[in-house]
C-alpha atoms as a PDB file:
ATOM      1  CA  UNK A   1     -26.547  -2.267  -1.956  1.00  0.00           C
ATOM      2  CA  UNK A   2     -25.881  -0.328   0.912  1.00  0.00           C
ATOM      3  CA  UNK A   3     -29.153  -1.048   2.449  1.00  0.00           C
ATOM      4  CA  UNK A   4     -28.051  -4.619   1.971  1.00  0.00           C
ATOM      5  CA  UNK A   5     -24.954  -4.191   3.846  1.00  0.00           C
ATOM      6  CA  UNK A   6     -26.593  -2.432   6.684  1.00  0.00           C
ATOM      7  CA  UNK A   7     -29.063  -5.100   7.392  1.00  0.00           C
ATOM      8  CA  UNK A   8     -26.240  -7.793   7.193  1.00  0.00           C
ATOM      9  CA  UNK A   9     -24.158  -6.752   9.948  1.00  0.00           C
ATOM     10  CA  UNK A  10     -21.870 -10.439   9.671  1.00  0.00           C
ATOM     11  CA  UNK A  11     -20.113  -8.837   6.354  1.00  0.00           C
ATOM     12  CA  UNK A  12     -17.732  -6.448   6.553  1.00  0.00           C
ATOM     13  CA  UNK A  13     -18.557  -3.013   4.911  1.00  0.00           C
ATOM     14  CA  UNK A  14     -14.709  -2.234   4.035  1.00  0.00           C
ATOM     15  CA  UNK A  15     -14.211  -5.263   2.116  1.00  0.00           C
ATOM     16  CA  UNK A  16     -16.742  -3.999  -0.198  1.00  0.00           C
ATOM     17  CA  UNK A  17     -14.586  -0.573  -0.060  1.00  0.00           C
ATOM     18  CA  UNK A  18     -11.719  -2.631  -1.116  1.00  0.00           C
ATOM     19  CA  UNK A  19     -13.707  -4.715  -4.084  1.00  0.00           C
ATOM     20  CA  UNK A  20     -14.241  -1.440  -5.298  1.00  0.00           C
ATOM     21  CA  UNK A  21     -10.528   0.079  -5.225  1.00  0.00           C
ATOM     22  CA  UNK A  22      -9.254  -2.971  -7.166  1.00  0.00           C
ATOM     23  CA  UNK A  23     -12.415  -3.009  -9.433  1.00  0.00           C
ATOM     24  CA  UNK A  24     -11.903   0.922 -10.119  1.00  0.00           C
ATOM     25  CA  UNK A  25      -8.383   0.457 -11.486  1.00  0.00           C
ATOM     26  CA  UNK A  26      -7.595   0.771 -15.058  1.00  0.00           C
ATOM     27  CA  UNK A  27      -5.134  -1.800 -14.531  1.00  0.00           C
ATOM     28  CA  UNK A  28      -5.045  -3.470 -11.529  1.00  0.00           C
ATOM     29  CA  UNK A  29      -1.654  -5.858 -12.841  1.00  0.00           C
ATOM     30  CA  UNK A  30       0.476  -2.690 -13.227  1.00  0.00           C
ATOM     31  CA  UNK A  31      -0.704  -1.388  -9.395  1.00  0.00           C
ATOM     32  CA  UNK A  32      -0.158  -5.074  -8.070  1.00  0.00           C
ATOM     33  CA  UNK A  33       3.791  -4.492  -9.764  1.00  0.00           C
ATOM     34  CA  UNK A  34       4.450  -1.081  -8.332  1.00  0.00           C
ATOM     35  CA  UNK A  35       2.893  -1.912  -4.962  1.00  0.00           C
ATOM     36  CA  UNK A  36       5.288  -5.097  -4.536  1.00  0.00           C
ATOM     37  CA  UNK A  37       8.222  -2.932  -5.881  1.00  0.00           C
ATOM     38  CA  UNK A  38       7.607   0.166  -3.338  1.00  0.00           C
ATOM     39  CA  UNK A  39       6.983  -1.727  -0.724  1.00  0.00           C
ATOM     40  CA  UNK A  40       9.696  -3.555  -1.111  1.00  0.00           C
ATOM     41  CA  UNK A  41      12.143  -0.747  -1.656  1.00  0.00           C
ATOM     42  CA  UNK A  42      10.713   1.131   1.360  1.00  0.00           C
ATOM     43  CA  UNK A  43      11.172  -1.572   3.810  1.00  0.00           C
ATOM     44  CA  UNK A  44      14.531  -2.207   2.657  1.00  0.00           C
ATOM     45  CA  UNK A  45      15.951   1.391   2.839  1.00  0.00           C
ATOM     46  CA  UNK A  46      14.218   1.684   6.416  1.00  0.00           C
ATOM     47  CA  UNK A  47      16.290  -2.056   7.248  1.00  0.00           C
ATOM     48  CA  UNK A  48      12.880  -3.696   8.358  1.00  0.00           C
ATOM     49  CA  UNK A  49      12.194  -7.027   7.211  1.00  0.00           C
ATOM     50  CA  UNK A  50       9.260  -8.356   6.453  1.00  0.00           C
ATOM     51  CA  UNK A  51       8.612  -9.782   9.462  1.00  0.00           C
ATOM     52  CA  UNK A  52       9.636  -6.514  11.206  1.00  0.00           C
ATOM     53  CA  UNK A  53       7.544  -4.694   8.606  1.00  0.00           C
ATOM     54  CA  UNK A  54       4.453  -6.822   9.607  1.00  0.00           C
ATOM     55  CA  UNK A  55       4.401  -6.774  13.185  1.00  0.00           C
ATOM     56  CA  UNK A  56       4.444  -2.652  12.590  1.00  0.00           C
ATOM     57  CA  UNK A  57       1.540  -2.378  10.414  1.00  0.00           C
ATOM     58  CA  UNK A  58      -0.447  -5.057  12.956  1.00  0.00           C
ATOM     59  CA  UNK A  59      -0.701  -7.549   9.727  1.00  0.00           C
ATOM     60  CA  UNK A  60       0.754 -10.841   9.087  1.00  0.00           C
ATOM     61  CA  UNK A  61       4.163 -12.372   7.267  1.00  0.00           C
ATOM     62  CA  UNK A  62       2.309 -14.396   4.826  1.00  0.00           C
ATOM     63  CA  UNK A  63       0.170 -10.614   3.648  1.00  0.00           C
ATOM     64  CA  UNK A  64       3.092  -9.085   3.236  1.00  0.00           C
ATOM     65  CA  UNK A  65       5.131 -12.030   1.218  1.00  0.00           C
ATOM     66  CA  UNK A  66       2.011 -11.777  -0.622  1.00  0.00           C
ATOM     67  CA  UNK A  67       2.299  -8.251  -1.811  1.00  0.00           C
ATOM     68  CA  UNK A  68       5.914  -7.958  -2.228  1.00  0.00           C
ATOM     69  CA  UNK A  69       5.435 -10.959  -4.539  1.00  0.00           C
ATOM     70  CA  UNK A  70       2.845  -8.994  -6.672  1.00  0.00           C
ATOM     71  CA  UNK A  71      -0.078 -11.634  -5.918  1.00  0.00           C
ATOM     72  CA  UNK A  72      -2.233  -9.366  -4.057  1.00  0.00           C
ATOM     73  CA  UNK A  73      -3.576  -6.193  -3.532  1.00  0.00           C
ATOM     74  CA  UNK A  74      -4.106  -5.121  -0.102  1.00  0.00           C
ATOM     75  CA  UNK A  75      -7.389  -3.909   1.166  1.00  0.00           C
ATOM     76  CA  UNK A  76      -7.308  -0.363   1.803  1.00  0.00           C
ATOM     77  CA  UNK A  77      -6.907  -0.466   5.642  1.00  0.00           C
ATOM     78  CA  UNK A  78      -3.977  -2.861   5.103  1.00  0.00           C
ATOM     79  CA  UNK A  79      -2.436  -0.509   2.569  1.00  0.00           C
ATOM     80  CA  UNK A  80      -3.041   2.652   4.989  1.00  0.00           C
ATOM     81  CA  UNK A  81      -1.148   0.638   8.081  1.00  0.00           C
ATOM     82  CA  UNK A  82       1.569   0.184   5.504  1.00  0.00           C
ATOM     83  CA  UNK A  83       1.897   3.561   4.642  1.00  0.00           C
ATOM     84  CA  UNK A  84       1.970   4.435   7.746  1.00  0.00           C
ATOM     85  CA  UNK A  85       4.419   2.003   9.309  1.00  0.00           C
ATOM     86  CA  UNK A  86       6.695   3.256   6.645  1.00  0.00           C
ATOM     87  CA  UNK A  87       6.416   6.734   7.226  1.00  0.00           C
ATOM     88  CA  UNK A  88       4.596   7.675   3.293  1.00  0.00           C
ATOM     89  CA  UNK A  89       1.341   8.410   1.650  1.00  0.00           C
ATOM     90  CA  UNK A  90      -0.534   5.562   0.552  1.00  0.00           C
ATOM     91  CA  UNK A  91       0.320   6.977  -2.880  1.00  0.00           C
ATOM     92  CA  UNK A  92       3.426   6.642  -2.682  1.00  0.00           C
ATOM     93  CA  UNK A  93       2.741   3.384  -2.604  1.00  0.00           C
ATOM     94  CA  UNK A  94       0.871   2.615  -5.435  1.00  0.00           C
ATOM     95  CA  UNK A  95       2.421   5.091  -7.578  1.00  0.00           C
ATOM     96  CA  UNK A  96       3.964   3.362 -10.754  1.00  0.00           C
ATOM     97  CA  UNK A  97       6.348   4.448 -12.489  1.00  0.00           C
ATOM     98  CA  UNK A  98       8.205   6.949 -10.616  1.00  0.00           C
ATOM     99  CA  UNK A  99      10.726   5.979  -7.960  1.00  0.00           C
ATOM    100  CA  UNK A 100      11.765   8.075  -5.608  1.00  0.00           C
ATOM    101  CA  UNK A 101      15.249   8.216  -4.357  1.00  0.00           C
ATOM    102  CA  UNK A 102      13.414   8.585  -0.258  1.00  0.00           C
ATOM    103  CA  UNK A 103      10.216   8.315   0.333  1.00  0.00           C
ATOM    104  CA  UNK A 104       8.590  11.454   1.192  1.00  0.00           C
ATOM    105  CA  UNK A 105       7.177  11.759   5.248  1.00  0.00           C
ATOM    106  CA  UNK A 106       3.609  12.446   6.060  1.00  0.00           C
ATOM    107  CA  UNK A 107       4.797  15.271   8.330  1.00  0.00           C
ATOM    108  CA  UNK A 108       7.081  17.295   5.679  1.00  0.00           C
ATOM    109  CA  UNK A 109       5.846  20.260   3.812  1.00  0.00           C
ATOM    110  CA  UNK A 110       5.764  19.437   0.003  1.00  0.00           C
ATOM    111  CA  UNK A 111       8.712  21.805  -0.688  1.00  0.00           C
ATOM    112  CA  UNK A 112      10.918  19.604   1.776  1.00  0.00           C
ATOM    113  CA  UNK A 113      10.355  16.457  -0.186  1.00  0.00           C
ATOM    114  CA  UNK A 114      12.996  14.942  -1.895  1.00  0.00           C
ATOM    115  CA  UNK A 115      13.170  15.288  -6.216  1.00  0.00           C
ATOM    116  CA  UNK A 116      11.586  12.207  -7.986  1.00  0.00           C
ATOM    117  CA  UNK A 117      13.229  10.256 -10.624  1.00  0.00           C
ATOM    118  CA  UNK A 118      11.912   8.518 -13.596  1.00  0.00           C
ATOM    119  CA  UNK A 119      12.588   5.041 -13.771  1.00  0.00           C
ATOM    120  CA  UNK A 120      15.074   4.371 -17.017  1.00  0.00           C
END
């Protein structure tokens, strides 16, 4: 396939990347929920809206309505300028499950993060 998608240089490699990601998850309903939920909580305890939120992570309004709203997953470059306009891990992102009362920064050591909480 890869031979393919050299030869073919009109198609994006990445989006293949991402096909793969949402492909590779167990269950890709459950990452779509805790995606939309983090995201959402992120943005809104940094006071960005999604407009604001957009504009930083050089996508548009409409991507980000769609992933708060648990439609879509992002492709991966989308999810890393997301992570990154917020200031987490891409993990962090995705994780489900676990919220965390602040969302840990890139830059801190791993002993400066905050404690994580299990969602009741």
């Amino acid at each position: 396939m890869n031979q393919l998608l050299e030869r073919d240089t009109s198609f994006p490699t990445w989006l293949t990347l991402s096909w793969a990601w949402e492909q590779s998850l167990d269950d890709p309903t459950a990452v779509k929920s805790a995606l939309a939920r983090n995201l959402r909580t992120y943005r809104e305890d940094r006071g960005l809206s999604q407009k604001r939120l957009a504009k930083r992570a050089g996508t548009t309004l409409a991507v980000i309505r769609s992933i708060e709203s648990g439609r879509d997953l992002p492709d991966i470059a989308t999810l890393l300028r997301l992570a990154e306009a917020l200031g987490v891990c891409c993990a962090t992102l995705v994780e489900c499950g676990v919220r965390m009362t602040t969302a840990p920064s890139m830059s801190k050591p791993a002993s400066t993060r905050p404690a994580r909480h299990a969602l009741a």
